[in-house]
Protein backbone atom coordinates (compact mmCIF):
# COMPACT_ATOMS: atom_id res chain seq x y z
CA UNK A 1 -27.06 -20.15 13.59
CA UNK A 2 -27.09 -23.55 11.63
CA UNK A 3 -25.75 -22.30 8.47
CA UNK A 4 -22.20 -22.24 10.46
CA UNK A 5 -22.16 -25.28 12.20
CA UNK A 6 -20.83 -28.89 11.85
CA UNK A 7 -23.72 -31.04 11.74
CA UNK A 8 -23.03 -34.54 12.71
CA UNK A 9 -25.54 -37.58 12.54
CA UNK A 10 -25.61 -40.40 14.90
CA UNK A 11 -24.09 -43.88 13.65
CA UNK A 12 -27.25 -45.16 14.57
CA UNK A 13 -28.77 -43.56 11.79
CA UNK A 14 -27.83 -45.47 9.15
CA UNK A 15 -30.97 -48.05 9.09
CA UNK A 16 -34.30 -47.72 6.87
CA UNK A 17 -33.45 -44.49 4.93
CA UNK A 18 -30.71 -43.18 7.24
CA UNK A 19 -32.56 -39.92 7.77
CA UNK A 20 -34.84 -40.73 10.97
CA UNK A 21 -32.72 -39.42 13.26
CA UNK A 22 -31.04 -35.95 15.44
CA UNK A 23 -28.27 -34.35 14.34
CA UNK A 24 -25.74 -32.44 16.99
CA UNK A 25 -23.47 -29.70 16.83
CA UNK A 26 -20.85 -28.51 19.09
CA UNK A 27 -21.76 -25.00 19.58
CA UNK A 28 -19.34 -23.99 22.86
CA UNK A 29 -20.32 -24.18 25.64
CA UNK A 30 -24.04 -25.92 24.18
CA UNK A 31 -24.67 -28.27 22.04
CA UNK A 32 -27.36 -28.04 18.99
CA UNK A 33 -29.81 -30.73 18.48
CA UNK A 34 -31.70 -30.44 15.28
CA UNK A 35 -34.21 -33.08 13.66
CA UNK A 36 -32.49 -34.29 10.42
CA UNK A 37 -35.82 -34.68 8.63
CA UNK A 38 -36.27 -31.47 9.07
CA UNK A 39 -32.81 -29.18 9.34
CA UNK A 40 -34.30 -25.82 8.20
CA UNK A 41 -36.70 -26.08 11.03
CA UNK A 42 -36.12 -25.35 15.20
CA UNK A 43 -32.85 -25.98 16.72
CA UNK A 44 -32.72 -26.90 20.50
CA UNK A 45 -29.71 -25.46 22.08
CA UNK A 46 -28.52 -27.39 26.18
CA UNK A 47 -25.72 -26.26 27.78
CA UNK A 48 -22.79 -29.24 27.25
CA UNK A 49 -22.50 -30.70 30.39
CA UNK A 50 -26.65 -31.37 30.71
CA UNK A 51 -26.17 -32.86 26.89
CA UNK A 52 -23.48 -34.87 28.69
CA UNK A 53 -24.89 -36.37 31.56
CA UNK A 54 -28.15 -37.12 29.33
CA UNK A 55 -25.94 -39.29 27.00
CA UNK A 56 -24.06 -41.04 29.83
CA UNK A 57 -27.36 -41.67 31.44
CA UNK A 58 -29.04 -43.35 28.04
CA UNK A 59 -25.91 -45.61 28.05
CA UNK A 60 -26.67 -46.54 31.37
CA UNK A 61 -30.17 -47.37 30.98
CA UNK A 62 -29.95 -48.90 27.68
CA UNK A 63 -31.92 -51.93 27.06
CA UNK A 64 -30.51 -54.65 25.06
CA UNK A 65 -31.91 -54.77 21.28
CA UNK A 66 -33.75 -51.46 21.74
């Protein structure tokens, strides 16, 4: 499953060594989450629209400087 997939790192990544972070791919109609650290290991797969409304609600609730 992650051999075919377009792995893409957050932007927010790029601090320190640039390879603490998640990576996603679009995997229709889920989206993969992997640990970057770590790619050969577990993949969590949520459906889209949960992946979604979790990212919408971080931006929300984002404190400032965090």
């Amino acid at each position: 499953m992650t051999e075919a997939l377009n792995w893409r790192k957050s932007t927010y990544s790029s601090g320190g060594d640039g390879d603490t972070c998640v990576e996603i791919a679009e995997s229709h109609p889920r989206i993969a989450i992997r640990d970057s650290k770590t790619p050969a290991h577990a993949v969590l797969s949520v459906p889209a629209l949960s992946f979604a409304a979790f990212v919408e609600h971080v931006k929300r609730n984002a404190r400032p400087g965090a």
